[in-house]
Structures are given as C-alpha cells and as structure tokens.
C-alpha atoms as a PDB file:
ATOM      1  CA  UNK A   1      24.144  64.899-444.313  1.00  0.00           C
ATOM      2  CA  UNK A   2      24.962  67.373-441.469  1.00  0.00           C
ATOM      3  CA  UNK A   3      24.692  66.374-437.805  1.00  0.00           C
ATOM      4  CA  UNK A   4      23.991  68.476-435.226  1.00  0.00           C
ATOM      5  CA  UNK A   5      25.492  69.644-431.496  1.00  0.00           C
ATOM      6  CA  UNK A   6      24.395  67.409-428.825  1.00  0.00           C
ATOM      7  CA  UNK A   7      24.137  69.120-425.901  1.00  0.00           C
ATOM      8  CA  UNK A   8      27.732  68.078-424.146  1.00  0.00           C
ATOM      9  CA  UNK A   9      29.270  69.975-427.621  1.00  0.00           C
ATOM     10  CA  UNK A  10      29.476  66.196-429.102  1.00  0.00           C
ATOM     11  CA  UNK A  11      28.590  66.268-432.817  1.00  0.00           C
ATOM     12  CA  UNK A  12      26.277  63.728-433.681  1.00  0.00           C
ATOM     13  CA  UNK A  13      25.160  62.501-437.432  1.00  0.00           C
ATOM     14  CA  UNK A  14      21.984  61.349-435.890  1.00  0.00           C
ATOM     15  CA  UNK A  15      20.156  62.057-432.197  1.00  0.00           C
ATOM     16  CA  UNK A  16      20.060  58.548-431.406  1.00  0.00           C
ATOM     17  CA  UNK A  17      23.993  58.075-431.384  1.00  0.00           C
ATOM     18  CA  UNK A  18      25.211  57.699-427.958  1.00  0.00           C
ATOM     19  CA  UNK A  19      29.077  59.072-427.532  1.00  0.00           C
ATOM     20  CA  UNK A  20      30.778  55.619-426.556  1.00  0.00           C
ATOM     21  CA  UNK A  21      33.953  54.521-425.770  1.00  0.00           C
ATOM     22  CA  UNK A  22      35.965  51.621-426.738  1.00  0.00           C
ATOM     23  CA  UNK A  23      34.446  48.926-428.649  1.00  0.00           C
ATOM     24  CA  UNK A  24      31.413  49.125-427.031  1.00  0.00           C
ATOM     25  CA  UNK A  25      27.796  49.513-428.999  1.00  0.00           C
ATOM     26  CA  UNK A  26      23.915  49.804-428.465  1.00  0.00           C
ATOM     27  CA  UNK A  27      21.595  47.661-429.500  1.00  0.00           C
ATOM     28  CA  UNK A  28      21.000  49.116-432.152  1.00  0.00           C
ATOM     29  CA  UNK A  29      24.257  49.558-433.910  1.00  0.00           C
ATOM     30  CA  UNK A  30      24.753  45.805-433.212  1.00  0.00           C
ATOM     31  CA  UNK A  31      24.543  43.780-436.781  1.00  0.00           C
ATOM     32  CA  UNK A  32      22.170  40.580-436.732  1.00  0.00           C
ATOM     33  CA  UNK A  33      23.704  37.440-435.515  1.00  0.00           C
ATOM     34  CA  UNK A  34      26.446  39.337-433.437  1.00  0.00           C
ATOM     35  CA  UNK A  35      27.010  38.316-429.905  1.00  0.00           C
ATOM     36  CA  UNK A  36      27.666  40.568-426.794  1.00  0.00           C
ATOM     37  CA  UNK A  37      27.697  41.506-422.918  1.00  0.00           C
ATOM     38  CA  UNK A  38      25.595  43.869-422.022  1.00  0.00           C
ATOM     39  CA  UNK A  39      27.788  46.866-419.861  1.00  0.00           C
ATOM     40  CA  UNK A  40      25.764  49.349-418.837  1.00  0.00           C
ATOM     41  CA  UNK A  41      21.743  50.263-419.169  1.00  0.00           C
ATOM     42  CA  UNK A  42      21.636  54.063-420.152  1.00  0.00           C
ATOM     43  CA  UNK A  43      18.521  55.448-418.464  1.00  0.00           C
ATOM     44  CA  UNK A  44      16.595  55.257-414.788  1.00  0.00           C
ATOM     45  CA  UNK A  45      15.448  52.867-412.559  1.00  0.00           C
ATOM     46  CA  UNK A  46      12.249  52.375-414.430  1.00  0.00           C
ATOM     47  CA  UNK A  47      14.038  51.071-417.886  1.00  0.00           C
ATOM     48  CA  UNK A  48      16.706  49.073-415.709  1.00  0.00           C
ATOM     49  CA  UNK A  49      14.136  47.581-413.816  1.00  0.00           C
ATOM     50  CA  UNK A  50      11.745  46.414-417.348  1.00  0.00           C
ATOM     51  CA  UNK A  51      14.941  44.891-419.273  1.00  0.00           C
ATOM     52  CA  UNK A  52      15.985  43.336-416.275  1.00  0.00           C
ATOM     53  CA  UNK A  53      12.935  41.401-415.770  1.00  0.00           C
ATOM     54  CA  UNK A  54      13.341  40.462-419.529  1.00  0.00           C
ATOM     55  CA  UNK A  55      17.102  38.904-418.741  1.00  0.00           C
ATOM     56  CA  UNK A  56      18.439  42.157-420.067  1.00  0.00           C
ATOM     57  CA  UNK A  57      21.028  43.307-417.521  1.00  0.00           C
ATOM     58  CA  UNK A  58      24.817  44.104-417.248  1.00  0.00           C
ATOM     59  CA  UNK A  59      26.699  41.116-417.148  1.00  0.00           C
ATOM     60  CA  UNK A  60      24.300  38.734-419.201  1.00  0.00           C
ATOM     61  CA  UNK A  61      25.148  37.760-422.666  1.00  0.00           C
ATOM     62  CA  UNK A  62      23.036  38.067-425.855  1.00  0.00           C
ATOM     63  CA  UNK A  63      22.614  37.793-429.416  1.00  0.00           C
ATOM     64  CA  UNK A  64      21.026  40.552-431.324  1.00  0.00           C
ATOM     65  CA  UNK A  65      18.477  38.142-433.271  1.00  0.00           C
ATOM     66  CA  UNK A  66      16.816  40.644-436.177  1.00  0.00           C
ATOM     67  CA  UNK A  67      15.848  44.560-436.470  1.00  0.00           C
ATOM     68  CA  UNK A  68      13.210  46.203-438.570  1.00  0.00           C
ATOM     69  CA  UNK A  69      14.063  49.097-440.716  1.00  0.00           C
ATOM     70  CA  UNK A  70      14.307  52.538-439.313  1.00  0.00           C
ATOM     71  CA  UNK A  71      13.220  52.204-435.629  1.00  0.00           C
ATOM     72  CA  UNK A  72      11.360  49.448-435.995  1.00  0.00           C
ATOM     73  CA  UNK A  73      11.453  46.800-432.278  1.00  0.00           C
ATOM     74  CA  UNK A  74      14.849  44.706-431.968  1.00  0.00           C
ATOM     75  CA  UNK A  75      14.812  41.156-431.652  1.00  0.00           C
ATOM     76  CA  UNK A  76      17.847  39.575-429.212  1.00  0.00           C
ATOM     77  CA  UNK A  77      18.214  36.476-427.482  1.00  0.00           C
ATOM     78  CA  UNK A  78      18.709  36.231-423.940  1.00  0.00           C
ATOM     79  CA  UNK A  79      19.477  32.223-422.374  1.00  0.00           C
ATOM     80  CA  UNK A  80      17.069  30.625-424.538  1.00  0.00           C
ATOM     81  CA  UNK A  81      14.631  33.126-425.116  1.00  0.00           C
ATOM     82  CA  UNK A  82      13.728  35.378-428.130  1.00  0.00           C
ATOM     83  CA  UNK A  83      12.663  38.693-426.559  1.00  0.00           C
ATOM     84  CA  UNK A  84      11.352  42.165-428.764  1.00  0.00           C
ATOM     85  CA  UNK A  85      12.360  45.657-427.404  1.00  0.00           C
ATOM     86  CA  UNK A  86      11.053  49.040-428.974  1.00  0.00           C
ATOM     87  CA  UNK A  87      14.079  51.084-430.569  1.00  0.00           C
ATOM     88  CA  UNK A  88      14.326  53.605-427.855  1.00  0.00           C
ATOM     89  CA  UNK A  89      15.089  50.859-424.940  1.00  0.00           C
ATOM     90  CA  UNK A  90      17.436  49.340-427.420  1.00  0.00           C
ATOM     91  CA  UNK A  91      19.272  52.589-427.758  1.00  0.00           C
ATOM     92  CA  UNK A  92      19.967  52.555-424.477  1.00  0.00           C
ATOM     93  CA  UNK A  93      21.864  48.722-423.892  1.00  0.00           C
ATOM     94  CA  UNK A  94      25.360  49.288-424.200  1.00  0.00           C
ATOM     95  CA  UNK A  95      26.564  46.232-425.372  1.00  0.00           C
ATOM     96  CA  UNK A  96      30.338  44.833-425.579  1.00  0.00           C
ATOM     97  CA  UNK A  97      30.500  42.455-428.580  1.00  0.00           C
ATOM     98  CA  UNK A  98      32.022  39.092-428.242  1.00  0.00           C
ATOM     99  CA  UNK A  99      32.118  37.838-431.725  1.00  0.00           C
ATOM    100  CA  UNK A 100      32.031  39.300-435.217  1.00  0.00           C
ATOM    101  CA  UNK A 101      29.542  37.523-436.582  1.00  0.00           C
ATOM    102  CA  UNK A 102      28.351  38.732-439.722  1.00  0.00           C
ATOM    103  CA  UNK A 103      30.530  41.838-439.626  1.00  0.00           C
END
C-alpha cells in the first residue's frame, strides 16, 4: 500500500495518522481494554470544549471500551461512565497509555 505526503513532508500510510512522539497514541490506535491519560486534544476550542463536557480532557484517565470497524464511533470510559465519540473526534485525543492491556 503506498502512503502519501502530508503536508509538513511527513509520509503517512493513511490520512488519519497523526505524526506523534513518544509512546503516545489517539484514540483510535488505542486497542480495546487499554488504559490511558489523555495529553493533548488536537483541534479548536469547539472540539476541546464538546469532549470536555463529556470528561474527555488532558489530565483525566480512560479506558478505550470497544471500536467498530473502519471509522465506525469509539466507545471509552471516563470515571464511571461509558461515553461514544465519532472517529474523527477520536482521532484527535492523544492519549498516553498506562497499561498494556490486551496488547
């Protein structure tokens, strides 16, 4: 499969890769059952301000519940709720994962 050239010269396999650093992940790359801290909310003040009202901000903890097949809505769990995000404000929570569960 060939990738293209994002736009900062970064070659990507697929447009919704995000170039990150470390061991840091989206939402989306995250497997089910694995744990996190949300880092950083790629995106405006309009996105920031929807997941936050969800529990969905830097410094919060959650566990990326279930997915659906090819950018289907994410399920995580934030405190004790079960919350569903569309794919493209998943792609956008930079997560730092805490555990390897099912890795």
């Amino acid at each position: 499969m060939h990738g293209f050239m994002g736009r900062f010269g970064h070659r990507f396999r697929h447009r919704h890769e995000l170039p990150l650093e470390g061991k840091k992940l989206t939402l989306v790359h995250m497997k089910n059952g694995q744990r996190g801290v949300v880092v950083e909310i790629k995106g405006g003040h309009g996105i920031a301000r929807r997941l936050s009202a969800l529990g969905i901000r830097p410094g919060r903890e959650i566990t990326k519940v279930s997915a659906m097949f090819m950018r289907g809505p994410v399920t995580i769990q934030v405190d004790n709720a079960e919350v569903a995000i569309g794919f493209g404000m998943a792609r956008r929570v930079i997560v730092e994962p805490t555990s390897s569960d099912n890795i």
